[in-house]
C-alpha atoms as a PDB file:
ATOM      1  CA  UNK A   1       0.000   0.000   0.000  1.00  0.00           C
ATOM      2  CA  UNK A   2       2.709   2.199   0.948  1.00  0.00           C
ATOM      3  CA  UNK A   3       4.468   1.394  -2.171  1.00  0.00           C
ATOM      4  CA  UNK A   4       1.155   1.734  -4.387  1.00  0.00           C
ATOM      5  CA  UNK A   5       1.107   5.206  -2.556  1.00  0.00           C
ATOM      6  CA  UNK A   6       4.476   6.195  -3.714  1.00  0.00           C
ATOM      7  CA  UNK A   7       3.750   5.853  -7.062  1.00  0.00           C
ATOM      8  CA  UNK A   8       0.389   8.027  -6.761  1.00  0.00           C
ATOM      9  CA  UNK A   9       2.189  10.678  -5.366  1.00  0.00           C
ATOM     10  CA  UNK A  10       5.184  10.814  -7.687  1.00  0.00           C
ATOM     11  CA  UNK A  11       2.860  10.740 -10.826  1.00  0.00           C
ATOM     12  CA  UNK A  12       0.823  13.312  -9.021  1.00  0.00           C
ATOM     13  CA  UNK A  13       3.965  15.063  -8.680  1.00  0.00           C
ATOM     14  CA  UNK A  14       5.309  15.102 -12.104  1.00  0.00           C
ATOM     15  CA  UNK A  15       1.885  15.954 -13.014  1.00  0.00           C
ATOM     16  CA  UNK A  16       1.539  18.857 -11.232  1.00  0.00           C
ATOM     17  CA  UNK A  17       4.670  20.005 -12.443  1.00  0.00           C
ATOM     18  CA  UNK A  18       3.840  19.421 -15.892  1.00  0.00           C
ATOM     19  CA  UNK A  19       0.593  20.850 -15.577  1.00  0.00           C
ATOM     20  CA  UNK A  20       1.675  24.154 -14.132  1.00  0.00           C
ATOM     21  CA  UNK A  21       4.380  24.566 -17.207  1.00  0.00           C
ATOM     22  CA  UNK A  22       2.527  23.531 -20.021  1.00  0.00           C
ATOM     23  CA  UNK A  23       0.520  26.586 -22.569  1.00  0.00           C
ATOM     24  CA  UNK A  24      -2.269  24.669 -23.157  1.00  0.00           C
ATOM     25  CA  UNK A  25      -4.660  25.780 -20.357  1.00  0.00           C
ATOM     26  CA  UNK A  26      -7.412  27.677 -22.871  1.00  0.00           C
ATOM     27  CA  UNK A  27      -6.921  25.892 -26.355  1.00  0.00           C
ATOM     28  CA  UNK A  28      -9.004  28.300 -29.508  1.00  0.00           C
ATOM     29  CA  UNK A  29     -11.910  26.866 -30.345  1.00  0.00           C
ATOM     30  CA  UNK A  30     -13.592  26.408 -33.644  1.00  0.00           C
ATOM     31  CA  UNK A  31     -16.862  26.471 -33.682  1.00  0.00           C
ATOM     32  CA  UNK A  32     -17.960  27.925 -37.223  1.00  0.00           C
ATOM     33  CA  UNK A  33     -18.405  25.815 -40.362  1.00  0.00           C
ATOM     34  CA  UNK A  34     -14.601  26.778 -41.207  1.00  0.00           C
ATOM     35  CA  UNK A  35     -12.669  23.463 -42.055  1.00  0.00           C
ATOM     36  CA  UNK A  36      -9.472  24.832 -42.742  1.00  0.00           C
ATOM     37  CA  UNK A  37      -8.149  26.282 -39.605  1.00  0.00           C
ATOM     38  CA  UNK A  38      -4.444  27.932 -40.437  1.00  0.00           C
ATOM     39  CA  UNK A  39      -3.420  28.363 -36.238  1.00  0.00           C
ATOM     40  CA  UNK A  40      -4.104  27.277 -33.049  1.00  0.00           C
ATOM     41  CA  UNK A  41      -3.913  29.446 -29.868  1.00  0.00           C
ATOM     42  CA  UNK A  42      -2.758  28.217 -26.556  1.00  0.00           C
ATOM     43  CA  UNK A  43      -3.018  30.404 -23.355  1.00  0.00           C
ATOM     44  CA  UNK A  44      -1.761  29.007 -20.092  1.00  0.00           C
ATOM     45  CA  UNK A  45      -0.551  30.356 -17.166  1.00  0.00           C
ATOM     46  CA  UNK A  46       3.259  31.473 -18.221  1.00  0.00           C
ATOM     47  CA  UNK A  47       2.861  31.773 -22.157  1.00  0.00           C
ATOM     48  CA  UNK A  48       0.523  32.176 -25.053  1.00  0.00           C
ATOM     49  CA  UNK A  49       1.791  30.134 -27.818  1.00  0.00           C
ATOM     50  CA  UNK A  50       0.646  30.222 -31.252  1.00  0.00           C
ATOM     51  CA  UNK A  51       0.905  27.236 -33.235  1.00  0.00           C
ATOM     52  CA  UNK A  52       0.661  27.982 -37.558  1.00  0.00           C
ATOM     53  CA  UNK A  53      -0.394  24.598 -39.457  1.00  0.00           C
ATOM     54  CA  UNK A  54       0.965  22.518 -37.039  1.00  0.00           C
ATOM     55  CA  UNK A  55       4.265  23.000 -38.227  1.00  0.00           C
ATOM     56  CA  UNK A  56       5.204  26.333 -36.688  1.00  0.00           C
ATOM     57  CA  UNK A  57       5.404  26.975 -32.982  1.00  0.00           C
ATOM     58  CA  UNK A  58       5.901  30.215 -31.430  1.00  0.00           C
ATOM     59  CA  UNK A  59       5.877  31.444 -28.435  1.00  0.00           C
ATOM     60  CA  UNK A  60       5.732  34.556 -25.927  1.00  0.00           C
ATOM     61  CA  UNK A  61       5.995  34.936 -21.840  1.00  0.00           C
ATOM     62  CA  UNK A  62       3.762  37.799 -20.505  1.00  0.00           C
ATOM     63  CA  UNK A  63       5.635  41.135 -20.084  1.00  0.00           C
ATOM     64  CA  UNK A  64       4.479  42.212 -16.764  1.00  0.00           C
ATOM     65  CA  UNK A  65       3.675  40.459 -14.211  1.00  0.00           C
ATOM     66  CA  UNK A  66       1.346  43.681 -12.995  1.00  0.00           C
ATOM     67  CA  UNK A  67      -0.832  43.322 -16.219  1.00  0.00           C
ATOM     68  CA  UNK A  68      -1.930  39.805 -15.864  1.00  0.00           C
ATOM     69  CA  UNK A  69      -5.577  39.446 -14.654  1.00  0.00           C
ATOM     70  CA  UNK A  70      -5.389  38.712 -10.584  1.00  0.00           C
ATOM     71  CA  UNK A  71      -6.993  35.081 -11.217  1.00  0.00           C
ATOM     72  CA  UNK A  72      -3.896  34.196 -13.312  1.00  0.00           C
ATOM     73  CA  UNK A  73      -1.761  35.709 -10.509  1.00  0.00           C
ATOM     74  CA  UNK A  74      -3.348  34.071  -8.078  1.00  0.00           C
ATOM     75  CA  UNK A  75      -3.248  30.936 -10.145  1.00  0.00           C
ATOM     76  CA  UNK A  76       0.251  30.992 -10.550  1.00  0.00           C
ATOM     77  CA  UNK A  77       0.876  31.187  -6.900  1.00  0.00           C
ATOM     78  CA  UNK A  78      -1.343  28.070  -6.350  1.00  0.00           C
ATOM     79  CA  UNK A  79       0.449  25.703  -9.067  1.00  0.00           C
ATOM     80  CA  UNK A  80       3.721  27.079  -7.867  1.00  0.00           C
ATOM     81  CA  UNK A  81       2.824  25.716  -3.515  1.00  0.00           C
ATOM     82  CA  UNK A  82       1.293  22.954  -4.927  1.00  0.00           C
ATOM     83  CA  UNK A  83       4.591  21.889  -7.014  1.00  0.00           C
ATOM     84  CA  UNK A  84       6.852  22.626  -3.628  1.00  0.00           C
ATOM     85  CA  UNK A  85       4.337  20.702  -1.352  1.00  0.00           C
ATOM     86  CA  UNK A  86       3.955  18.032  -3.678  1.00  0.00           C
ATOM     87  CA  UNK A  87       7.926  17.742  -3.816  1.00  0.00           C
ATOM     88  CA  UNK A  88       7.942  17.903  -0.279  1.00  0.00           C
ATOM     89  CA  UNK A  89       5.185  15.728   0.656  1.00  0.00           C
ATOM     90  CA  UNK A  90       7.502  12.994  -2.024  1.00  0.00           C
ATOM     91  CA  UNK A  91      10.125  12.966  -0.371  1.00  0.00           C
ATOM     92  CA  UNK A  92       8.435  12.542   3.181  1.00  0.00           C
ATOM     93  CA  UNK A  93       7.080   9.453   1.937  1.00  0.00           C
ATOM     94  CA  UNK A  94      10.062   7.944   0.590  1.00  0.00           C
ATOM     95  CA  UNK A  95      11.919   8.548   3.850  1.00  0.00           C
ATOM     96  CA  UNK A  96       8.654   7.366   5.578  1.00  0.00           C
ATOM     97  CA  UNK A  97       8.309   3.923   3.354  1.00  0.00           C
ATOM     98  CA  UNK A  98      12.051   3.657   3.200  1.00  0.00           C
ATOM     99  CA  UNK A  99      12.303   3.801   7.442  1.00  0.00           C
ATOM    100  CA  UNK A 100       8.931   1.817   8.087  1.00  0.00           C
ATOM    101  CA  UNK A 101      10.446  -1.486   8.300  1.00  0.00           C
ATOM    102  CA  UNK A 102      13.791  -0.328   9.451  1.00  0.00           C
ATOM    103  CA  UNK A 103      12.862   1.104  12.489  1.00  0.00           C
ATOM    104  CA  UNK A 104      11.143  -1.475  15.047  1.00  0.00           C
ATOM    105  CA  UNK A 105      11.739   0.237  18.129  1.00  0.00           C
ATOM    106  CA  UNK A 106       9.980   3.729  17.278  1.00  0.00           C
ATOM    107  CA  UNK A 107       7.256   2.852  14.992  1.00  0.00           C
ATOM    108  CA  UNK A 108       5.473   5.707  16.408  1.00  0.00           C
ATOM    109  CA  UNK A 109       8.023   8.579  14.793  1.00  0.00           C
ATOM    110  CA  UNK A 110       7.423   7.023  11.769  1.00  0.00           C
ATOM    111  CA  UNK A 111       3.739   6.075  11.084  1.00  0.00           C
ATOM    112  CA  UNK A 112       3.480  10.200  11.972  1.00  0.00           C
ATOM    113  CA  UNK A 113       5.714  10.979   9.105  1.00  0.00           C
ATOM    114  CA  UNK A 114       3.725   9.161   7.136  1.00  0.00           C
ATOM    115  CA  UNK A 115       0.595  10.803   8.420  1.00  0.00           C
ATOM    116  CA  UNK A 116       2.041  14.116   7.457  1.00  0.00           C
ATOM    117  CA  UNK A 117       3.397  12.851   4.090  1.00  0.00           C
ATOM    118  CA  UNK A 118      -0.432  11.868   3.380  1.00  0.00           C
ATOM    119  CA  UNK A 119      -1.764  14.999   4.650  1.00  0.00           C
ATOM    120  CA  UNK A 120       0.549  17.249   2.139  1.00  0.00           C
ATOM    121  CA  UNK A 121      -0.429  15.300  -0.677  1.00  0.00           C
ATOM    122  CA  UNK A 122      -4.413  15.995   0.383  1.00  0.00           C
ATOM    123  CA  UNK A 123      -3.542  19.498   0.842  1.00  0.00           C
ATOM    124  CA  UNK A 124      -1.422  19.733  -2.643  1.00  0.00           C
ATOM    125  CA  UNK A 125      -4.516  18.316  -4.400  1.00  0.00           C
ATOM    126  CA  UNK A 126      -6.599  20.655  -3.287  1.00  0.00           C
ATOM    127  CA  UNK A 127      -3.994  23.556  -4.457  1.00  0.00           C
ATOM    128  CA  UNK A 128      -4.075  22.117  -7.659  1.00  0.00           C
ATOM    129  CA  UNK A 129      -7.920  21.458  -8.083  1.00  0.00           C
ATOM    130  CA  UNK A 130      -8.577  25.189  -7.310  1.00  0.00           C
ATOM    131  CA  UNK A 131      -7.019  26.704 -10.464  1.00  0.00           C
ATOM    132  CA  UNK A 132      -7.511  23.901 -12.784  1.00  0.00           C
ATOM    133  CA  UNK A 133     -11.618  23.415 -12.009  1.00  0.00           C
ATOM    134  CA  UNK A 134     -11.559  27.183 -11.817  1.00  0.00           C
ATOM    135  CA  UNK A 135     -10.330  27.684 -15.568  1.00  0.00           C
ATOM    136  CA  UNK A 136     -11.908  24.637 -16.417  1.00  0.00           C
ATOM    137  CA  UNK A 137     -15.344  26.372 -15.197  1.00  0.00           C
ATOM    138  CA  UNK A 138     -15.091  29.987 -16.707  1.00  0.00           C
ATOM    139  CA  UNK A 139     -14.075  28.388 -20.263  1.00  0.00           C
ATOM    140  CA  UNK A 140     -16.841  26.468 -20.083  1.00  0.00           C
ATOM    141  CA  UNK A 141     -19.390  29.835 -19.479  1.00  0.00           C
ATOM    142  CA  UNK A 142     -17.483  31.567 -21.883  1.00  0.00           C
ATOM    143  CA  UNK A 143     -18.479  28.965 -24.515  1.00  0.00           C
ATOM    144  CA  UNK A 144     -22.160  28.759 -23.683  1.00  0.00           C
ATOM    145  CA  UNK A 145     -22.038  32.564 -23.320  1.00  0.00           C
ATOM    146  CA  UNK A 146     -23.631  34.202 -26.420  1.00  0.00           C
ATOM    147  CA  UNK A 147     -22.059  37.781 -25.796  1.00  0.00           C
ATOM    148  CA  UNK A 148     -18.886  36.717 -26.290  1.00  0.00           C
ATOM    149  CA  UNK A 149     -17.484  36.560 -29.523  1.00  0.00           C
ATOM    150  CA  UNK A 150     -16.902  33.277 -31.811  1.00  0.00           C
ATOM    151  CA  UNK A 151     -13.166  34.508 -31.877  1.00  0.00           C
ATOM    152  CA  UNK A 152     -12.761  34.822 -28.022  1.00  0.00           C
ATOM    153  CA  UNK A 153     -14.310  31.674 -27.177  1.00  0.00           C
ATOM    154  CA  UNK A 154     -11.701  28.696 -26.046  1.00  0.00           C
ATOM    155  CA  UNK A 155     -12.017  25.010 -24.718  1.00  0.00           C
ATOM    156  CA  UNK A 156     -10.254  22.756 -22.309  1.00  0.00           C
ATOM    157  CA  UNK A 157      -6.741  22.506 -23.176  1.00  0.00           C
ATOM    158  CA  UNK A 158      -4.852  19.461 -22.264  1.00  0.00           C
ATOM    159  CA  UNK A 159      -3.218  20.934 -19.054  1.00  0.00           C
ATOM    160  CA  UNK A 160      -6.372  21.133 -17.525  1.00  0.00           C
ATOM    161  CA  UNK A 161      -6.891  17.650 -17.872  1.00  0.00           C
ATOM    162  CA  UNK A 162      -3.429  16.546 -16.584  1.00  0.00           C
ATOM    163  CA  UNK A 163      -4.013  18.717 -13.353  1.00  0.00           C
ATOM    164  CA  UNK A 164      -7.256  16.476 -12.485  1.00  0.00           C
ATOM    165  CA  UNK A 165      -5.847  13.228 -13.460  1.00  0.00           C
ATOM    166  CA  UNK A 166      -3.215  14.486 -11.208  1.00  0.00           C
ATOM    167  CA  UNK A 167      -5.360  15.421  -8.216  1.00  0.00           C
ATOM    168  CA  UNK A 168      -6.807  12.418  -8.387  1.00  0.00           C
ATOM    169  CA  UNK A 169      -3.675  10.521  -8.097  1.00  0.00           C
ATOM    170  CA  UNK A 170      -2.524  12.918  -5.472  1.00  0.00           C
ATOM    171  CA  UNK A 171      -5.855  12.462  -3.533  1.00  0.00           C
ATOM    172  CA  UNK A 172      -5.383   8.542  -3.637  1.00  0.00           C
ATOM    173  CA  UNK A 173      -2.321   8.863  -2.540  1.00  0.00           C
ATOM    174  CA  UNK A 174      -2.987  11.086   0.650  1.00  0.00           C
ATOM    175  CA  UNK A 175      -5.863   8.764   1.407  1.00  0.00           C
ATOM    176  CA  UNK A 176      -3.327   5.392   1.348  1.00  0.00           C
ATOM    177  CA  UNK A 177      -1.094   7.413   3.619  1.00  0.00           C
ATOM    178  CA  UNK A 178      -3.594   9.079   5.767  1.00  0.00           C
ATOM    179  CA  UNK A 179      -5.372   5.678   6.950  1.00  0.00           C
ATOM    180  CA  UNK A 180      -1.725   3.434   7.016  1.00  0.00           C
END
């Protein structure tokens, strides 16, 4: 279990991590009867990116950190404690799996470590869950919103998904931990 655990929380790790760098938060969306579609536009938390045929990828960082809209700051923040906790709350379980059956005499000092290893991985899932279900919520208004404009309207990008998929992992792990 504790080993099952491990590998929750280091995929829920690396997904974090990947979810938190990758552009592809709020993906364009093409809803009109257009089948040729010359560029994709990817907006995520660091980066637009602007991808031309599929064969052409460019990309731009925002300029100021002042302009961005305060959800994105405050979205930033999140993925950026959740990637520290989750790094943390890894390597409090390896030391706690790696000095369960080592340590006979204070089994105590250890099943707490492990307690608090499961509890950072419950609290990093919730730090990632905010942002992601946040996003994934006001994209999904947007679309059904008829006031905004075809051109403005986006859909889930693949980051989003990777940040639940990651929760979720992160989430089973914390449980495993949390009732060993």
């Amino acid at each position: 279990l504790q080993i099952t655990g491990l590998i929750f929380g280091g995929v829920g790790m690396v997904g974090t991590l990947a979810a938190t760098i990758m552009p592809q938060w709020r993906v364009s969306a093409y809803i009109d009867g257009n089948i040729v579609v010359f560029e994709t536009i990817w907006e995520g938390l660091w980066m637009d990116c602007i991808s031309q045929l599929g064969i052409r990828l460019q990309c731009k960082f925002y300029d100021s950190v002042l302009a961005l809209p305060p959800p994105l700051e405050v979205f930033r923040a999140l993925m950026c404690i959740a990637v520290v906790l989750s790094i943390i709350s890894f390597l409090m379980a390896i030391v706690g799996v790696k000095y369960t059956h080592r340590t006979k005499e204070d089994p105590q000092g250890i099943s707490t470590f492990i307690l608090a290893a499961g509890v950072a991985f419950l609290l990093t899932s919730i730090l990632v869950l905010i942002p992601v279900s946040w996003t994934g919520g006001s994209i999904i208004h947007d679309f059904y919103d008829p006031e905004v404009p075809m051109p403005l309207k986006r859909e889930l990008g693949a980051a989003l998904y990777v940040g639940w998929v990651s929760t979720a992992l992160l989430i089973a792990a914390g449980a495993m931990y949390c009732s060993f």
